[in-house]
Protein backbone atom coordinates (compact mmCIF):
# COMPACT_ATOMS: atom_id res chain seq x y z
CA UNK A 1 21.94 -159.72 -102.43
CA UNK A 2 18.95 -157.81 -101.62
CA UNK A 3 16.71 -160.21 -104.41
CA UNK A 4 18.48 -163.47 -102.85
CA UNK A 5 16.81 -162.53 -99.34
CA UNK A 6 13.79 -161.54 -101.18
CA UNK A 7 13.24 -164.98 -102.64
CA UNK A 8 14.59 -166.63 -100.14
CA UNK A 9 11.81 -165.07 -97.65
CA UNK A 10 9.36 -165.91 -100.44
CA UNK A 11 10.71 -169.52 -100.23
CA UNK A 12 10.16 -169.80 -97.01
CA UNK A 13 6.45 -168.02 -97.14
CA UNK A 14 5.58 -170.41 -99.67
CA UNK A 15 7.86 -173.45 -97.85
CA UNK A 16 5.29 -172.72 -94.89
CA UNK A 17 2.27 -173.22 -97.11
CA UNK A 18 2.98 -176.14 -98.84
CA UNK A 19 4.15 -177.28 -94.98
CA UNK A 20 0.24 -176.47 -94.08
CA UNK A 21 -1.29 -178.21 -96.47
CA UNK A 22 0.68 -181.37 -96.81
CA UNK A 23 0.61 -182.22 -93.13
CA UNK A 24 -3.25 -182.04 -93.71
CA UNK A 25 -3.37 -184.16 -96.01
CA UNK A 26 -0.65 -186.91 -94.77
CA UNK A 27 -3.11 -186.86 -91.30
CA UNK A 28 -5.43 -188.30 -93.84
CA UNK A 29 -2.71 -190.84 -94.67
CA UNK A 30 0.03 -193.05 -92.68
CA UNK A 31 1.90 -193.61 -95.71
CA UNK A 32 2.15 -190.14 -97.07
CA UNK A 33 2.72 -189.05 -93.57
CA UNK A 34 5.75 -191.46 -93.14
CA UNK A 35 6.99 -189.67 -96.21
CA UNK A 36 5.79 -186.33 -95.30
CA UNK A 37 8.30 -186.63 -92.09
CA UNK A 38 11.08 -187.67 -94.20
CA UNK A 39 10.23 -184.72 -96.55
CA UNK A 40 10.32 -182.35 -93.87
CA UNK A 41 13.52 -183.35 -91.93
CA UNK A 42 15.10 -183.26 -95.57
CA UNK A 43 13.48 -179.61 -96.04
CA UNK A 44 14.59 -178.90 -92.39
CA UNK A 45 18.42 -179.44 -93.48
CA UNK A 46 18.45 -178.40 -96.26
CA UNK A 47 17.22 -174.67 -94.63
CA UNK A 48 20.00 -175.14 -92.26
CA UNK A 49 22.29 -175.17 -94.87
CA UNK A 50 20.94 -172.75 -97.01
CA UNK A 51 21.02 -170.55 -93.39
CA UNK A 52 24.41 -171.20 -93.49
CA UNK A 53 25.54 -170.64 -97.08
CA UNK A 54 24.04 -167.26 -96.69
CA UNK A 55 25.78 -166.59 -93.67
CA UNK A 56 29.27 -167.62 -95.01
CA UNK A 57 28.60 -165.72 -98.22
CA UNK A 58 27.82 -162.11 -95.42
CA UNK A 59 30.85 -162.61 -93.58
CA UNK A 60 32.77 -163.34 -96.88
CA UNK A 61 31.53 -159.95 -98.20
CA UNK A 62 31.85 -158.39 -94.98
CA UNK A 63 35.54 -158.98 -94.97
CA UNK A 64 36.69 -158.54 -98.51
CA UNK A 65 34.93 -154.88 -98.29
CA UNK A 66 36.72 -154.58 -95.19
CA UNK A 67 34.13 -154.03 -92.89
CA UNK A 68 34.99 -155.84 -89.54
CA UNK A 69 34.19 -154.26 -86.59
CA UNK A 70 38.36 -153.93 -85.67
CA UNK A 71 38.45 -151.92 -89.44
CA UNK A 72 35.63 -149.81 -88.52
CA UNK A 73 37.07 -148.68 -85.08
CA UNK A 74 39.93 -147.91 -86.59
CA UNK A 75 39.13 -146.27 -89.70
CA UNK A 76 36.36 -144.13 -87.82
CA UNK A 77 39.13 -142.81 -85.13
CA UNK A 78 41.39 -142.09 -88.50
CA UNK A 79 39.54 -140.06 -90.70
CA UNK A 80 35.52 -139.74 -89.02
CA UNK A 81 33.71 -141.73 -91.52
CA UNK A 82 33.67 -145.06 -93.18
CA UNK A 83 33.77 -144.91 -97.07
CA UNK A 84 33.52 -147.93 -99.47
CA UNK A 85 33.11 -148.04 -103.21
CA UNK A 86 31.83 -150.98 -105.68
CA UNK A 87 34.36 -152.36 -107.29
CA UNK A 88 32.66 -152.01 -110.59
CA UNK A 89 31.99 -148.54 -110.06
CA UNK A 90 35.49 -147.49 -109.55
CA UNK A 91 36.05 -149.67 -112.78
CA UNK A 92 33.40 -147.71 -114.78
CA UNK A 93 35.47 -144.25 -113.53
CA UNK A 94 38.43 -145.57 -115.05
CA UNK A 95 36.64 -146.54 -118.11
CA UNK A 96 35.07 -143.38 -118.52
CA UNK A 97 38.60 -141.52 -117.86
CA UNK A 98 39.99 -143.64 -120.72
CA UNK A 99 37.31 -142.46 -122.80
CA UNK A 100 37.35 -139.32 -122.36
CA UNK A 101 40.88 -139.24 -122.43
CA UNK A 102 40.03 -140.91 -125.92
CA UNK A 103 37.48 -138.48 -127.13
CA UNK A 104 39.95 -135.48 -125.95
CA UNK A 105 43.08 -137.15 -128.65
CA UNK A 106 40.77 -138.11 -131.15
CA UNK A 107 39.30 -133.88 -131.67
CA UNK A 108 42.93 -132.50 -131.34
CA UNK A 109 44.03 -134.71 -134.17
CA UNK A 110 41.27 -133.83 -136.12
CA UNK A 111 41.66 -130.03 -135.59
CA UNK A 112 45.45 -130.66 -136.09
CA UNK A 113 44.26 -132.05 -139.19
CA UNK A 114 42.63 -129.03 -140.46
CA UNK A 115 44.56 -126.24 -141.56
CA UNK A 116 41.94 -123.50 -140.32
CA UNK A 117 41.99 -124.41 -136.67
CA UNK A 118 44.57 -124.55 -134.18
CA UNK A 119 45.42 -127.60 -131.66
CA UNK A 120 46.91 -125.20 -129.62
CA UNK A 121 44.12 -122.20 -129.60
CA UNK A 122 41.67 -124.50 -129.42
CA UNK A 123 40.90 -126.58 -125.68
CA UNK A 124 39.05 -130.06 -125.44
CA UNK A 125 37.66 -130.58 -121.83
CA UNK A 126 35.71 -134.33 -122.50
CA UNK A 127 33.52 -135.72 -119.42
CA UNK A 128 31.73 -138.91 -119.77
CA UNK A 129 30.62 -138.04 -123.72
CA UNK A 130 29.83 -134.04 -123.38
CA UNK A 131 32.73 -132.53 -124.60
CA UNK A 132 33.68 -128.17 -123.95
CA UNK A 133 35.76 -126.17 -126.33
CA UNK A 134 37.18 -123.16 -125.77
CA UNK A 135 40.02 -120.70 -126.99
CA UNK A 136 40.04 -118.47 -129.86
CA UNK A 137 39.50 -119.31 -133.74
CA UNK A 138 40.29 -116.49 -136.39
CA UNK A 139 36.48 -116.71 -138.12
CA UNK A 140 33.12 -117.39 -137.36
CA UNK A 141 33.13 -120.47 -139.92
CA UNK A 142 36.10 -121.59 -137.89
CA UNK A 143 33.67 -122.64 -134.77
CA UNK A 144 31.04 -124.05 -136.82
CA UNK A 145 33.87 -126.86 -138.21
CA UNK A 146 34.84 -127.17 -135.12
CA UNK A 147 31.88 -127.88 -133.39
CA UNK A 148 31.15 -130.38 -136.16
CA UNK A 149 33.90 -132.10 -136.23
CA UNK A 150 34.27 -132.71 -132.24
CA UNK A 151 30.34 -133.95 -133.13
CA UNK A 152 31.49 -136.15 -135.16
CA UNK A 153 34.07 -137.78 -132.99
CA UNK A 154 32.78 -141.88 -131.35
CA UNK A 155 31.64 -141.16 -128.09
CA UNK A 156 30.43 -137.74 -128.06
CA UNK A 157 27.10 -137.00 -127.30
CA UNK A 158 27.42 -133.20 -127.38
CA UNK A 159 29.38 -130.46 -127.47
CA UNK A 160 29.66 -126.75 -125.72
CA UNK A 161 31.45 -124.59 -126.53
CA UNK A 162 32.77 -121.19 -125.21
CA UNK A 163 35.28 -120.17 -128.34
CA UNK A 164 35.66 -116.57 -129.23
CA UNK A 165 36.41 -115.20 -132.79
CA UNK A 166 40.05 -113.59 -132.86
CA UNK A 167 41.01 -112.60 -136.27
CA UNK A 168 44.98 -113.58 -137.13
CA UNK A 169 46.06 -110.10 -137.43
């Protein structure tokens, strides 16, 4: 929205130039000035309606985020503050969620896949790619495969991990 206004103010800078200089010239001309009227009550309307597209397209956005002055009032006496979220940022939380929820399946099958480290010794915390394990593993060796193979999981960009060595005894 903010570019729109941004070129639309640079439209109208540069609107107001080309304005200048053409009445100038069609002074210099009755033809081109007949034209140059024409031109301009053309330009004129077609402002007005650009005025108004923009306007429609405020109040449109105005309303579907719910911001009225009646929704305002009432929210603010509700809970003290007005909060409102961008659709497709609430839609990248939930998309992130999957994947982590993702990322967390994909590690405990692998480690339920391996016969040296346990699924359930073992926890897998993922948050948008940087994944935590912690728990117990019965040798040293145990944490380096782990490690590796949460590493080596789509979607992980790294890995921390807080596991302690707890020989099966």
């Amino acid at each position: 929205m903010r570019r729109f206004l941004n070129g639309l103010v640079l439209g109208i800078v540069v609107g107001a130039a080309g304005f200048w200089f053409v009445q100038n010239k069609a002074r210099q001309h009755p033809e081109a000035e007949q034209r140059y009227e024409a031109a301009a009550t053309q330009a004129g309307a077609s402002a007005r309606d650009t005025a108004q597209l923009v306007s429609d397209a405020m109040k449109a956005k105005l309303e579907t985020l719910d911001l009225g002055a009646d929704e305002i009032k009432d929210e603010l006496a509700r809970t003290g503050k007005i909060v409102r979220r961008k659709a497709r940022d609430l839609g990248a939380q939930v998309a992130d969620s999957a994947a982590d929820a993702r990322i967390d399946a994909a590690i405990k099958a692998k480690f339920a896949e391996d016969k040296d480290l346990s699924v359930w010794k073992i926890s897998v915390s993922a948050d948008r790619g940087h994944v935590i394990l912690s728990g117990t593993v019965s040798a040293p060796g145990d944490i380096a495969k782990a490690v590796a193979l949460a590493l080596d999981t789509d979607g992980v960009s790294d890995v921390t991990y807080t596991l302690e060595v707890k020989p099966n005894g």
